[in-house]
Protein backbone atom coordinates (compact mmCIF):
# COMPACT_ATOMS: atom_id res chain seq x y z
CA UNK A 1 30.01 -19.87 54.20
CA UNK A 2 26.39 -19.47 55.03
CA UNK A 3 26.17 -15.66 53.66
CA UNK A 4 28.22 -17.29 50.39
CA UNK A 5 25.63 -19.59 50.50
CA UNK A 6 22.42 -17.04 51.17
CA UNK A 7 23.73 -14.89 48.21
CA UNK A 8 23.83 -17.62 45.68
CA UNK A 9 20.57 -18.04 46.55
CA UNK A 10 19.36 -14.96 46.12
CA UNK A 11 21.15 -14.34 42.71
CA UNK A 12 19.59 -17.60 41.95
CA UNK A 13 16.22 -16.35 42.62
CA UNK A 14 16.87 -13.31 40.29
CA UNK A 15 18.06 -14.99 37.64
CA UNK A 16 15.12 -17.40 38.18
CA UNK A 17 12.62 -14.18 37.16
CA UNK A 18 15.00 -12.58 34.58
CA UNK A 19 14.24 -15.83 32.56
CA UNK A 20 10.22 -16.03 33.69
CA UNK A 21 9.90 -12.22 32.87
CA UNK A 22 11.64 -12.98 29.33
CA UNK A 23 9.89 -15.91 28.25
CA UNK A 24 6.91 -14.27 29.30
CA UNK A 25 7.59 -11.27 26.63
CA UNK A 26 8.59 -13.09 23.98
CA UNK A 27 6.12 -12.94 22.29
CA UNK A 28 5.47 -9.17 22.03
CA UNK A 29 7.64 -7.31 19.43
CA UNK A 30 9.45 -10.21 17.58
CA UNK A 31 9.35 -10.30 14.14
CA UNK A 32 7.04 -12.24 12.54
CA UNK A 33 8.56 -15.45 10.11
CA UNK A 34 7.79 -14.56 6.20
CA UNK A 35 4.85 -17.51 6.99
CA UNK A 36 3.10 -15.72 9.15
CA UNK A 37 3.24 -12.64 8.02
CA UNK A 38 1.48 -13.41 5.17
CA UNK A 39 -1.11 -15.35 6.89
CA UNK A 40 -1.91 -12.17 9.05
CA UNK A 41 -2.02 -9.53 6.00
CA UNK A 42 -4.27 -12.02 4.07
CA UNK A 43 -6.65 -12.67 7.32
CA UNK A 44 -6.93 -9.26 8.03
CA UNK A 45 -7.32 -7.64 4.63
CA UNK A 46 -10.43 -6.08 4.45
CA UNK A 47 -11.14 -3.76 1.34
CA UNK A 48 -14.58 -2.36 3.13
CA UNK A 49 -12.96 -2.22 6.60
CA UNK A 50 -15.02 0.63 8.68
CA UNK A 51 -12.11 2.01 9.95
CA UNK A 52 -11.18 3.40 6.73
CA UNK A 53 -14.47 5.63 6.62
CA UNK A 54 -14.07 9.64 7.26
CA UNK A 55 -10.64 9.84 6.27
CA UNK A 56 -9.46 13.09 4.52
CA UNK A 57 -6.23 13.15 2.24
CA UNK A 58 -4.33 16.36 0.48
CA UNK A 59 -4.41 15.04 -3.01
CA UNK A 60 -1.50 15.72 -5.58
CA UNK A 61 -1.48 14.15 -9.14
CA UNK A 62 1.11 14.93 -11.70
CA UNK A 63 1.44 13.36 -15.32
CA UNK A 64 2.26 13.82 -18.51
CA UNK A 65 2.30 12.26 -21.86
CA UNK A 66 6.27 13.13 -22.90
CA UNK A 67 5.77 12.10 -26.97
CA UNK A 68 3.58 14.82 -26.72
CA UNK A 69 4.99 17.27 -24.88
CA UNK A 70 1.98 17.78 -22.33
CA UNK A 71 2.19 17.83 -18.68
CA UNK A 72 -1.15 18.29 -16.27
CA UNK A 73 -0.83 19.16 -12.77
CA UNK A 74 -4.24 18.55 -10.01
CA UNK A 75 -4.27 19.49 -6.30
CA UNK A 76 -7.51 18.69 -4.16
CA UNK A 77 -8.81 16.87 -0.81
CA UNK A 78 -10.08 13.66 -1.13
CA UNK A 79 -12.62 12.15 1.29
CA UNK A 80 -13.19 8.77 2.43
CA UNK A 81 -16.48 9.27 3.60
CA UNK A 82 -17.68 5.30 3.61
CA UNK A 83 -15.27 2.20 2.03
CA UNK A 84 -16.38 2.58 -1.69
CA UNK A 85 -17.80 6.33 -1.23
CA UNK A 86 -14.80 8.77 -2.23
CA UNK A 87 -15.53 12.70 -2.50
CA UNK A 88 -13.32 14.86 -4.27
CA UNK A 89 -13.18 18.85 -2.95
CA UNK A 90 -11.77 22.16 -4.14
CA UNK A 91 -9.84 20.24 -7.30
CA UNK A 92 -7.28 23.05 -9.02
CA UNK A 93 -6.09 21.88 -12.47
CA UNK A 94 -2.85 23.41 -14.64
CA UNK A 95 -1.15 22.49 -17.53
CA UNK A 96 -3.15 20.96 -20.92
CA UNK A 97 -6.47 19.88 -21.16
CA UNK A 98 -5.39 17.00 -22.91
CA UNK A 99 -3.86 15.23 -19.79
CA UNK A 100 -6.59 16.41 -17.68
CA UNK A 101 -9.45 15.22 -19.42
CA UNK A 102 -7.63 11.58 -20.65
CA UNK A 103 -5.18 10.96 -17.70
CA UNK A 104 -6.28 12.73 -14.79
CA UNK A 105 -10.02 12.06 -15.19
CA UNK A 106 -9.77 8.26 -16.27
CA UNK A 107 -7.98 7.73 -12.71
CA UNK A 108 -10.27 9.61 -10.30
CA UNK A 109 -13.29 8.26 -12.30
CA UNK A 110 -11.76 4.20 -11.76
CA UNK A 111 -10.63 5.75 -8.03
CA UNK A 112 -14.69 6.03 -7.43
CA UNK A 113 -15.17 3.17 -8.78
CA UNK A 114 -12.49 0.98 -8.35
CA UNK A 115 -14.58 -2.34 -8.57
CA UNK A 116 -15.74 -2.08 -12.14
CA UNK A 117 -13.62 -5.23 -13.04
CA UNK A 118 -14.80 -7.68 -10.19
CA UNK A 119 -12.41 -9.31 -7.73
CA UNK A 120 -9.26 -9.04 -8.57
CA UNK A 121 -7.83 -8.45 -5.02
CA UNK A 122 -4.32 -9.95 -3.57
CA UNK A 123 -5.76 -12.93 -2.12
CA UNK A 124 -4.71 -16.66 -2.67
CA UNK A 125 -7.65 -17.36 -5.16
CA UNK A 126 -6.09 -15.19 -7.58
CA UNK A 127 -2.40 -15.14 -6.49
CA UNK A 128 0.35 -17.75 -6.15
CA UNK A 129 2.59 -16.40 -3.38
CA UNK A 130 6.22 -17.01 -3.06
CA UNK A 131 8.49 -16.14 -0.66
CA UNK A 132 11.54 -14.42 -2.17
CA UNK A 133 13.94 -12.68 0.18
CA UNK A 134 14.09 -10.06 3.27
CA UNK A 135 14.79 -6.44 2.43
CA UNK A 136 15.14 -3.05 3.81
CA UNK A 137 12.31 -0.32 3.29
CA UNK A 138 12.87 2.99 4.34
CA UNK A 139 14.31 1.70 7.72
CA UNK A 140 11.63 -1.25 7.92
CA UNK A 141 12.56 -5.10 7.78
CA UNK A 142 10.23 -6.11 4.59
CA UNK A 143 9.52 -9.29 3.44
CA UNK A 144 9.17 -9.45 0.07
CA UNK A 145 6.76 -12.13 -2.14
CA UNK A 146 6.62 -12.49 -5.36
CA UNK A 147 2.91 -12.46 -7.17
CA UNK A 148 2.08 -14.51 -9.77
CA UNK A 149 -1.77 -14.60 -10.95
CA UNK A 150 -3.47 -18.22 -11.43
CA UNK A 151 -5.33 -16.87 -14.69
CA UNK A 152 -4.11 -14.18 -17.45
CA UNK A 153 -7.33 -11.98 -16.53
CA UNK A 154 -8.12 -8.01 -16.82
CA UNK A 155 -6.75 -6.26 -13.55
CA UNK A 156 -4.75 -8.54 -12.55
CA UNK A 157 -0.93 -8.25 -12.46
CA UNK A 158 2.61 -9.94 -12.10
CA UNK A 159 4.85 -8.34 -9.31
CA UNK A 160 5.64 -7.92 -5.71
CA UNK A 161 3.92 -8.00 -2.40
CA UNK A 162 6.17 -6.03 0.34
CA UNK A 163 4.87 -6.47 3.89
CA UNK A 164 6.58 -4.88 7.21
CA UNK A 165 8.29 -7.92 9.04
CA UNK A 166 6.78 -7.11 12.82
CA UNK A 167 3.12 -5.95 11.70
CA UNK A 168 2.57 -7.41 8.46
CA UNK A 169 1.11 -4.15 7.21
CA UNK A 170 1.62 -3.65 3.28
CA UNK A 171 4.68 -1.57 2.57
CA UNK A 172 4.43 -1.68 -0.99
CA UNK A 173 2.17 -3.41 -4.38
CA UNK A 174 4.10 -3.40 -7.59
CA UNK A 175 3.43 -4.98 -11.00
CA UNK A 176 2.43 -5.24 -14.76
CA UNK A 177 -0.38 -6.16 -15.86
CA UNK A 178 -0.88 -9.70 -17.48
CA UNK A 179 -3.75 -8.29 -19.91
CA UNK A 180 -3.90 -5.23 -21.34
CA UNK A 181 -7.54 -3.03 -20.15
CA UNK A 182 -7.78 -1.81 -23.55
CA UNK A 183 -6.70 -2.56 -27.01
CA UNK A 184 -5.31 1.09 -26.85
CA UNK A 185 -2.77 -0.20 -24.31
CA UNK A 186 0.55 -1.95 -24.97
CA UNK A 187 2.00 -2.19 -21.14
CA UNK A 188 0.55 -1.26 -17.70
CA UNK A 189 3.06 -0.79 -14.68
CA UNK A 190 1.74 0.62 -11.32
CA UNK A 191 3.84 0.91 -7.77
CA UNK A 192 2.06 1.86 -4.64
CA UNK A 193 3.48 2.72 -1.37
CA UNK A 194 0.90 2.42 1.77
CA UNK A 195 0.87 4.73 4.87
CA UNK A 196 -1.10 3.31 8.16
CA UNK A 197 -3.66 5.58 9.55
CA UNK A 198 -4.81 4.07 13.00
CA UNK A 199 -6.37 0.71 11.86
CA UNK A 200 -6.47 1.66 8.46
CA UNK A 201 -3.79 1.26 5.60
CA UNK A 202 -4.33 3.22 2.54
CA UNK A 203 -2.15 3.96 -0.35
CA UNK A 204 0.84 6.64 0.29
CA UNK A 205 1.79 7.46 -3.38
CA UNK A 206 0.83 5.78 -6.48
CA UNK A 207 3.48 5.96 -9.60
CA UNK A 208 1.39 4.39 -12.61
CA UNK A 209 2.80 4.40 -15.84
CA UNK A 210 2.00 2.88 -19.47
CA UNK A 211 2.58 2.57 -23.11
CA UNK A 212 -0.50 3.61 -25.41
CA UNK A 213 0.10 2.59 -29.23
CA UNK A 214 -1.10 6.40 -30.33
CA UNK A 215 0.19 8.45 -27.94
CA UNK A 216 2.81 6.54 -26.41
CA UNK A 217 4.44 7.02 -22.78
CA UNK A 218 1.97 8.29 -20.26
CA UNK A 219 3.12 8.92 -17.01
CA UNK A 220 1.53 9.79 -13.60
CA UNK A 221 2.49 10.02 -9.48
CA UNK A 222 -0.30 10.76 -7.25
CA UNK A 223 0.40 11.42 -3.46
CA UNK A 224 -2.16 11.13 -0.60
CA UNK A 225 -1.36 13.17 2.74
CA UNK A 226 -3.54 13.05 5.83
CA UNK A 227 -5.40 16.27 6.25
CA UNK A 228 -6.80 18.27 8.47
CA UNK A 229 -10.63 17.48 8.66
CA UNK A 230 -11.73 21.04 9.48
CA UNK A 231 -9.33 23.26 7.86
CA UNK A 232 -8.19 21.16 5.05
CA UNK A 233 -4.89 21.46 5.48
CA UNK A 234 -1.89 19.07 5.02
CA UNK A 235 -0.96 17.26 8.54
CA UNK A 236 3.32 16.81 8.20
């Protein structure tokens, strides 16, 4: 009886730590509620974050404008060098000068520039956020919330805010435009896809596409790679 007794202890004692040692990790790797993860992503978005500086990208852009029949095709690096300061190197254009010098251009000119139309960042002073449902992304628990701007104002959009359920890192930014950027323009619709880079999350692949009253559907995906500082090569 006293052995019975000395062993009950003993698996007392262990099962005694098992729960210390789990309620002392509970709180590492659990998945955030839909709450809090969009209290983190809103207190830790920073657009001029210096982690994002001397960051190099393989760049590939492909539109077209299918009313017209013309396709473009641009391959290049792109260079973070400070947030706001982008560098474009060793661009290679194919296809017709038309998309190059209306489609291509226009977005790597508003890429240098991108805050020509003031704040219109995610952030609660423009957005109403609403919590809509939990869904998969590429393997990834994502929380998705829906966007809906307090003010019908140029850049900003109607859509969806995807953010990774155990970081709270942006997944994905869709949406249309409430107000058209130019008279020109009948619909705007962009979708982009984020990548983390250490500290840093910038865009993956950007699918933009709109609706001009002359020359109708215009259509463009531009991917961003990591590359290789030095050799400016793609990193896979």
């Amino acid at each position: 009886m006293p052995r019975r007794g000395k062993t009950g202890s003993g698996s007392c004692h262990v099962a005694v730590l098992t729960l210390a040692l789990m309620a002392a990790t509970a709180g590492y790797g659990q998945t955030l509620q839909p709450a809090g993860a969009l209290d983190r992503y809103l207190a830790s978005r920073q657009d001029n974050a210096p982690e994002c500086s001397n960051l190099v990208f393989s760049m590939q852009i492909e539109a077209s404008m299918p009313s017209l029949k013309k396709h473009g095709s641009m391959t290049g690096i792109k260079r973070i060098v400070h947030p706001g300061q982008v560098v474009y190197q060793g661009l290679r254009f194919t296809g017709d000068n038309l998309v190059r010098n209306q489609v291509i251009a226009r977005f790597l000119a508003r890429d240098r520039n991108p805050s020509s139309e003031g704040d219109v960042g995610v952030t609660p002073a423009n957005y109403v956020f609403t919590f809509g449902k939990a869904a998969d992304y590429n393997g990834l628990l994502a929380y998705v919330f829906l966007l809906r701007p307090r003010r019908r104002r140029t850049g900003l959009f109607r859509g969806e805010l995807w953010l990774d359920a155990n970081t709270a890192a942006p997944l994905r930014i869709w949406g249309d435009l409430v107000k058209s950027p130019s008279i020109f323009v009948r619909s705007f619709r962009f979708v982009q896809d984020y990548q983390t880079l250490a500290a840093c999350t910038t865009p993956l692949r950007i699918v933009l596409t709109s609706r001009a009253r002359i020359a109708g559907a215009v259509e463009m995906t531009v991917w961003m790679r990591p590359a290789n500082a030095e050799s400016d090569s793609t990193i896979y």
